[in-house]
N, C-alpha and C. Protein backbone atom coordinates (compact mmCIF):
# COMPACT_ATOMS: atom_id res chain seq x y z
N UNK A 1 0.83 -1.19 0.00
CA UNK A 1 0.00 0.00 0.00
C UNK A 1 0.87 1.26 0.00
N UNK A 2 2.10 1.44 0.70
CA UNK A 2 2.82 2.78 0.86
C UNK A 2 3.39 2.70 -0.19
N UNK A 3 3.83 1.78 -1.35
CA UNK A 3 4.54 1.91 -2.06
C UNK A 3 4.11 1.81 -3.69
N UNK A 4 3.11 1.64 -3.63
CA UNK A 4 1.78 1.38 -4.90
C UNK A 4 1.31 3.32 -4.89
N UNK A 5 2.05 4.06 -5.72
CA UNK A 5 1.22 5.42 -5.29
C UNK A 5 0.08 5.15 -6.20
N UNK A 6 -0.52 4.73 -6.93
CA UNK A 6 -2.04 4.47 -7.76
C UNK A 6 -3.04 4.20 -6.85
N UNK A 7 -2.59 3.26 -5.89
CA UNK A 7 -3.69 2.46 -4.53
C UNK A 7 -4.07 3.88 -3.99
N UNK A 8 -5.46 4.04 -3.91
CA UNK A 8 -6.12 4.50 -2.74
C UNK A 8 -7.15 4.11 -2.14
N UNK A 9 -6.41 3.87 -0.78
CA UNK A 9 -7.67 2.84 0.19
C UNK A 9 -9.35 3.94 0.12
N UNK A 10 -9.98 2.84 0.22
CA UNK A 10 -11.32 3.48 0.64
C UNK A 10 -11.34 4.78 1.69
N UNK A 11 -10.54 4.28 2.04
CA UNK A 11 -10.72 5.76 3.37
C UNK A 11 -10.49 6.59 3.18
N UNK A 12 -9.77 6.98 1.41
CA UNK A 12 -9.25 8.02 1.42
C UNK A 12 -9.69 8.79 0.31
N UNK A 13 -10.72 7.95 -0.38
CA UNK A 13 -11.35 8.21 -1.49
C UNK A 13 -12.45 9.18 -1.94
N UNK A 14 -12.40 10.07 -2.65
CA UNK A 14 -13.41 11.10 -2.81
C UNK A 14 -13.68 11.16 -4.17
N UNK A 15 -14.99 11.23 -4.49
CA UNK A 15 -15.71 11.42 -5.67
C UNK A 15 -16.03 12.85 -5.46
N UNK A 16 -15.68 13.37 -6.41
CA UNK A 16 -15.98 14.92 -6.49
C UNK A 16 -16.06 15.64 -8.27
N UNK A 17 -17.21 15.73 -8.44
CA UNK A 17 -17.35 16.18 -9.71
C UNK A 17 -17.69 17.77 -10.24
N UNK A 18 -17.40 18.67 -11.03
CA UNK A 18 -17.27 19.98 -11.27
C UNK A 18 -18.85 20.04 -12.28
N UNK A 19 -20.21 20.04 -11.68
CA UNK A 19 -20.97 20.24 -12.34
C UNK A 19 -21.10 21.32 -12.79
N UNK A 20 -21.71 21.54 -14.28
CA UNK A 20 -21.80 22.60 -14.69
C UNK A 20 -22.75 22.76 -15.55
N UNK A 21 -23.49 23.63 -16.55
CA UNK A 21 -24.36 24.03 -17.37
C UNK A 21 -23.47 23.71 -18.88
N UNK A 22 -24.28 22.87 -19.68
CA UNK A 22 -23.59 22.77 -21.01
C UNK A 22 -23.04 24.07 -21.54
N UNK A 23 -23.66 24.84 -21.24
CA UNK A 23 -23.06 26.20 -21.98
C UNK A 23 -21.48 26.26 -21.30
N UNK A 24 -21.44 26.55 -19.89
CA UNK A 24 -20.34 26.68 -19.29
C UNK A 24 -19.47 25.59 -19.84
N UNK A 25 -19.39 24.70 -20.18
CA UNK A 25 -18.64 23.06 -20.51
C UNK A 25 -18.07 22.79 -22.22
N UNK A 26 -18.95 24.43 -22.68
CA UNK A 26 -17.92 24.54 -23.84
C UNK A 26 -17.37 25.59 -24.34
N UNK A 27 -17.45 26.52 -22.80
CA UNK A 27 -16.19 27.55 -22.87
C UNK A 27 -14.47 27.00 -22.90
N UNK A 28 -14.06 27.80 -23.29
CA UNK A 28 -12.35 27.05 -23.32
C UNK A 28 -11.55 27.01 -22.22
N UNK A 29 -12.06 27.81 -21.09
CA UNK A 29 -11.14 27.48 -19.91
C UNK A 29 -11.90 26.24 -19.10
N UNK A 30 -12.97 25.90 -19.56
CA UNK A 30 -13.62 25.00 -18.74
C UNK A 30 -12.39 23.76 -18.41
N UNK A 31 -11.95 22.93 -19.49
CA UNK A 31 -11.82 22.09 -19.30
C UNK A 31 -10.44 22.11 -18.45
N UNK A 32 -9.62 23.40 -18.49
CA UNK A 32 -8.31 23.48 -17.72
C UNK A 32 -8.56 23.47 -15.94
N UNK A 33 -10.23 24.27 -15.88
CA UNK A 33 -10.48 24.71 -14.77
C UNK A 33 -11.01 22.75 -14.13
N UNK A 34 -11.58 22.11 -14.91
CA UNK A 34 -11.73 20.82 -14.58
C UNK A 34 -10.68 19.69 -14.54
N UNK A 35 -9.76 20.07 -15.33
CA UNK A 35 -8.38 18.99 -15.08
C UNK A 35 -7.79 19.55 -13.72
N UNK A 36 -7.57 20.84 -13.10
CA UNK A 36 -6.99 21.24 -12.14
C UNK A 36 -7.87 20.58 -10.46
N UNK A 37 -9.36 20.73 -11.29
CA UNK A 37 -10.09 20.31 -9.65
C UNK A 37 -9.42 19.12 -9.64
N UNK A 38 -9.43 18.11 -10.66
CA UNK A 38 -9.10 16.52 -10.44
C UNK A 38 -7.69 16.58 -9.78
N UNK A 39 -7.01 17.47 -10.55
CA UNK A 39 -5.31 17.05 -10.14
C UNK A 39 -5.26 17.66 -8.57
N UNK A 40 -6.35 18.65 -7.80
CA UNK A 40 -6.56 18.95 -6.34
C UNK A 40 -6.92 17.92 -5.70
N UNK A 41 -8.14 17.21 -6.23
CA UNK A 41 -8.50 15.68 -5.16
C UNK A 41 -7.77 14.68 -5.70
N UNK A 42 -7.00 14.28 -6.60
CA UNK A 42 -5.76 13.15 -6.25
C UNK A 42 -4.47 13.51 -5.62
N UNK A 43 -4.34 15.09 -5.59
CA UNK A 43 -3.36 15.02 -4.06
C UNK A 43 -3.86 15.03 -2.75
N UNK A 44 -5.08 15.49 -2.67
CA UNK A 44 -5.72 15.44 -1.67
C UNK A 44 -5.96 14.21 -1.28
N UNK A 45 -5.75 13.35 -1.95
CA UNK A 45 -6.67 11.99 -1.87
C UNK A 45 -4.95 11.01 -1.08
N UNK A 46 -4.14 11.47 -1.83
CA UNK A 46 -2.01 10.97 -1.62
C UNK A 46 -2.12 11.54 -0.25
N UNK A 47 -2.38 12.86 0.22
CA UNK A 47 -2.28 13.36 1.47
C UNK A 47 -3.21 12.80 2.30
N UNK A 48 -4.19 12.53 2.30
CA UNK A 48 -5.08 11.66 3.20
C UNK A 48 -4.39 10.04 3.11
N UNK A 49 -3.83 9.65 2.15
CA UNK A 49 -3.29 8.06 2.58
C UNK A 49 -2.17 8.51 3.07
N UNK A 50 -0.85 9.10 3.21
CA UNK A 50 0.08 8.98 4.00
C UNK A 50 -0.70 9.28 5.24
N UNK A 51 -1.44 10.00 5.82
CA UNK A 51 -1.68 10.40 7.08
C UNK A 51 -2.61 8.80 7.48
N UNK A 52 -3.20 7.94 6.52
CA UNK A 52 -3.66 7.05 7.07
C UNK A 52 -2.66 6.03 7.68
N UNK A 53 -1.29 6.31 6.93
CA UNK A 53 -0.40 5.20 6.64
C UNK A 53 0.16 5.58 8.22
N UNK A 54 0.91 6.92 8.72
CA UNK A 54 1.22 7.26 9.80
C UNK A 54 0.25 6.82 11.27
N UNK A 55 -1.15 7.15 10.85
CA UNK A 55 -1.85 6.49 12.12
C UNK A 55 -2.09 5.21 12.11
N UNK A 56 -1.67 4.51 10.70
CA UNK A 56 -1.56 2.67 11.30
C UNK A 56 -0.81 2.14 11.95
N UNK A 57 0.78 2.97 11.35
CA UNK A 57 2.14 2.26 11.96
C UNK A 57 1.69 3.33 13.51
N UNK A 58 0.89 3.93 14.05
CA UNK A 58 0.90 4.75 16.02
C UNK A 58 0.12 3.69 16.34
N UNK A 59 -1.08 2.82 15.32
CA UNK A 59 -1.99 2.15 16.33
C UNK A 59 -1.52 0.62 16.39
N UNK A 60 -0.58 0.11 15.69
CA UNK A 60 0.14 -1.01 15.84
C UNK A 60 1.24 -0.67 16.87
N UNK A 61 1.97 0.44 17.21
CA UNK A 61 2.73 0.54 17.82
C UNK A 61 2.35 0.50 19.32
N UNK A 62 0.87 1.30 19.22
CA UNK A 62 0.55 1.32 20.82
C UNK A 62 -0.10 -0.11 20.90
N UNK A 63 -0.80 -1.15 20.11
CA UNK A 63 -1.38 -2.51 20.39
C UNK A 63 -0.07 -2.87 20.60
N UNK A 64 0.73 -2.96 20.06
CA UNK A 64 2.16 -4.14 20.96
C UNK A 64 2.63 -3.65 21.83
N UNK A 65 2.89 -2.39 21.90
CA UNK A 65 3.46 -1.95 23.94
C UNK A 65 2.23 -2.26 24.54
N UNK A 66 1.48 -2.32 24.21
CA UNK A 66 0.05 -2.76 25.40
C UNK A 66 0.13 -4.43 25.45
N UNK A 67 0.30 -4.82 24.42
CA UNK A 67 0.46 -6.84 24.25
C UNK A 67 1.93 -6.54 25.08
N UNK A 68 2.56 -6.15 24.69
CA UNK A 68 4.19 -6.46 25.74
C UNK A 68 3.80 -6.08 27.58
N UNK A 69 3.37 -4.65 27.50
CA UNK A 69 3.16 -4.28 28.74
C UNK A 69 2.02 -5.48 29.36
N UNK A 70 1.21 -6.00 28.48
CA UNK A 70 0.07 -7.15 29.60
C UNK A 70 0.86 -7.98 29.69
N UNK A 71 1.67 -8.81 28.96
CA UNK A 71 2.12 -9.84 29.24
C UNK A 71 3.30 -9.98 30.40
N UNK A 72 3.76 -8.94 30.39
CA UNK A 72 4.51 -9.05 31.63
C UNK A 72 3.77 -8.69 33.24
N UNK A 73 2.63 -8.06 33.28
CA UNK A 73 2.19 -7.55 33.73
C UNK A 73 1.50 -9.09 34.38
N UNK A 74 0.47 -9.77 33.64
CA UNK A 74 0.24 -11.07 33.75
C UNK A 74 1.04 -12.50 34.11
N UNK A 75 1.65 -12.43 33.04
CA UNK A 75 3.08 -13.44 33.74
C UNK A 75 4.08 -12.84 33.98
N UNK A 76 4.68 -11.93 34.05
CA UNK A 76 6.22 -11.83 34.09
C UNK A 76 7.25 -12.73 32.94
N UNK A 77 8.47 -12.73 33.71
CA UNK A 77 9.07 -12.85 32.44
C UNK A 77 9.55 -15.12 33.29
N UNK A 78 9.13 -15.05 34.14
CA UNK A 78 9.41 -16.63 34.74
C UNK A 78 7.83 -17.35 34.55
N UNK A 79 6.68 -16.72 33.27
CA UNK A 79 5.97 -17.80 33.40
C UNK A 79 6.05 -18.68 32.75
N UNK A 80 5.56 -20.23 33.09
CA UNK A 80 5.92 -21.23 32.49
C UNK A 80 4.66 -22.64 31.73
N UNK A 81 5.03 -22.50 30.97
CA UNK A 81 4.10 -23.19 30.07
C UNK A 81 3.34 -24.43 31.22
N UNK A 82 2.10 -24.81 30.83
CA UNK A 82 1.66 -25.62 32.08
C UNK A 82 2.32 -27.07 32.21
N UNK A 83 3.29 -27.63 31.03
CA UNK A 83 3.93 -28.54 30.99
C UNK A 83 5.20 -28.62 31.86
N UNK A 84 5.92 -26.96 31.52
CA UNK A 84 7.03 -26.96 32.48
C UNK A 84 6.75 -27.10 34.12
N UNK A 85 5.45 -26.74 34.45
CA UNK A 85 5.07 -26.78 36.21
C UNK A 85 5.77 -27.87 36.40
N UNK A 86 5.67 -27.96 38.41
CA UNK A 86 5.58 -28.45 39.08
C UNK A 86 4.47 -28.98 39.65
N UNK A 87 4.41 -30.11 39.95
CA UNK A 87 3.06 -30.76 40.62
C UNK A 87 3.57 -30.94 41.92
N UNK A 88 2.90 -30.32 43.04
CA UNK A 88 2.83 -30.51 44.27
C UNK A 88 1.41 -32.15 44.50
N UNK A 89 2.08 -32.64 45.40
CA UNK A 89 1.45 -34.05 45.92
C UNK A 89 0.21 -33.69 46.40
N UNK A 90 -0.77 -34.41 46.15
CA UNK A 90 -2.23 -34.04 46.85
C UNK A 90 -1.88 -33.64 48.90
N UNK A 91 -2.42 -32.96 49.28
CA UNK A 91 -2.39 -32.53 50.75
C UNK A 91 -1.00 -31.81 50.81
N UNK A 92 0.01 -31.72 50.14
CA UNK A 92 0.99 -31.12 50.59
C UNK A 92 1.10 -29.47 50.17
N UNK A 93 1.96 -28.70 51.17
CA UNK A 93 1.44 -27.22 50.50
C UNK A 93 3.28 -26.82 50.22
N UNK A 94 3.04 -25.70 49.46
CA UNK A 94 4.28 -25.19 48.83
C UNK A 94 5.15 -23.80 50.07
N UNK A 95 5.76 -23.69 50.27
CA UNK A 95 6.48 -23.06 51.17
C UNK A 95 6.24 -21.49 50.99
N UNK A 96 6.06 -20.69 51.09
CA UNK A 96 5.52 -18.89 50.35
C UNK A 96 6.51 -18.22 50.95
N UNK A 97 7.43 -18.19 51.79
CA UNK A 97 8.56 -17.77 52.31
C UNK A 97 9.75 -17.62 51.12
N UNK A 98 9.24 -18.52 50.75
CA UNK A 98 10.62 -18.53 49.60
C UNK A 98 10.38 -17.85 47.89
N UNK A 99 9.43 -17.55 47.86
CA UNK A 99 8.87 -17.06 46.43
C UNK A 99 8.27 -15.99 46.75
N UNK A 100 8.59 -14.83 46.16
CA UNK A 100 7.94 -13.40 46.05
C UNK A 100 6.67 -13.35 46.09
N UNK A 101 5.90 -12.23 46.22
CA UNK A 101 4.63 -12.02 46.15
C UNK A 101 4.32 -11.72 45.02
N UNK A 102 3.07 -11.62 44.34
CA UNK A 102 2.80 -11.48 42.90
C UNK A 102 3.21 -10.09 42.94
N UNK A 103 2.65 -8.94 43.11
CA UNK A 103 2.82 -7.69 43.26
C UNK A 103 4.72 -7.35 43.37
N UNK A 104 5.20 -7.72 44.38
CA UNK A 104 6.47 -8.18 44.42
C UNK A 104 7.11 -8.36 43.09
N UNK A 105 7.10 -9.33 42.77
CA UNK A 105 7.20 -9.68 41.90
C UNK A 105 7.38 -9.15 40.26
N UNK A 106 6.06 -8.64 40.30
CA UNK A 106 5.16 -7.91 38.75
C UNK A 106 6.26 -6.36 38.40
N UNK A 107 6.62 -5.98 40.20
CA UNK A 107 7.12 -4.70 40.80
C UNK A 107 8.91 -4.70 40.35
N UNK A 108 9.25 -5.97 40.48
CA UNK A 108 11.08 -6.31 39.76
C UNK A 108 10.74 -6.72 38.77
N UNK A 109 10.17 -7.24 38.03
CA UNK A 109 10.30 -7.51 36.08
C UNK A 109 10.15 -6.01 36.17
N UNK A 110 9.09 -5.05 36.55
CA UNK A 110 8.68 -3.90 35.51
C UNK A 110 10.49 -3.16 35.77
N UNK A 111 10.50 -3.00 36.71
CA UNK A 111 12.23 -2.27 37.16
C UNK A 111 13.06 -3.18 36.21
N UNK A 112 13.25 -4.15 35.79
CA UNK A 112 14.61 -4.94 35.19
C UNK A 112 14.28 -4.36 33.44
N UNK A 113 13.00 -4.26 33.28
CA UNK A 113 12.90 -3.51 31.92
C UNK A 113 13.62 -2.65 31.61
């Protein structure tokens, strides 16, 4: 799309026509005064797709710092696929002295960033 300058997405597309009275349409400046409107809305039309092109690559940029920022936010950077776990024995409990608190935790990944 950025590199096709012919492509113009829908979004950027304008139909715009120079109506006029047959009489007016076979004066002699008519038709200069009508090639110029066109050659105004196909730059107009180039300037509305780069500005589309700029707010795609801000809204992909902010969806992956938001996918990066949840995922650490959610697991951190030690979560582990449910295959890698540990299985604790039925009735037995896991020690909490020795492993951070989630918050704790969530609080040193975001600092090691």
């Amino acid at each position: 799309m950025e590199t096709d300058d012919n492509y113009i997405p829908k979004l950027c597309q304008l139909k715009f026509n120079l109506m006029s009275s047959v009489n007016t349409k076979e004066l002699p400046g008519f038709k200069e005064l009508k090639n110029k409107t066109v050659d105004i809305v196909l730059d107009l039309q180039k300037h509305l797709k780069a500005q589309v092109i700029k707010h795609t690559k801000l809204e992909i940029k902010a969806k992956q710092e938001h996918l990066k920022n949840t995922s650490l936010l959610h697991y951190g950077p030690s979560f582990k696929r449910s295959s890698e776990r540990t299985t604790l024995p039925l009735g037995s409990t896991r020690q909490s002295t020795s492993y951070p608190t989630t918050s704790a935790r969530i609080f040193s990944n975001a600092l090691a960033c």
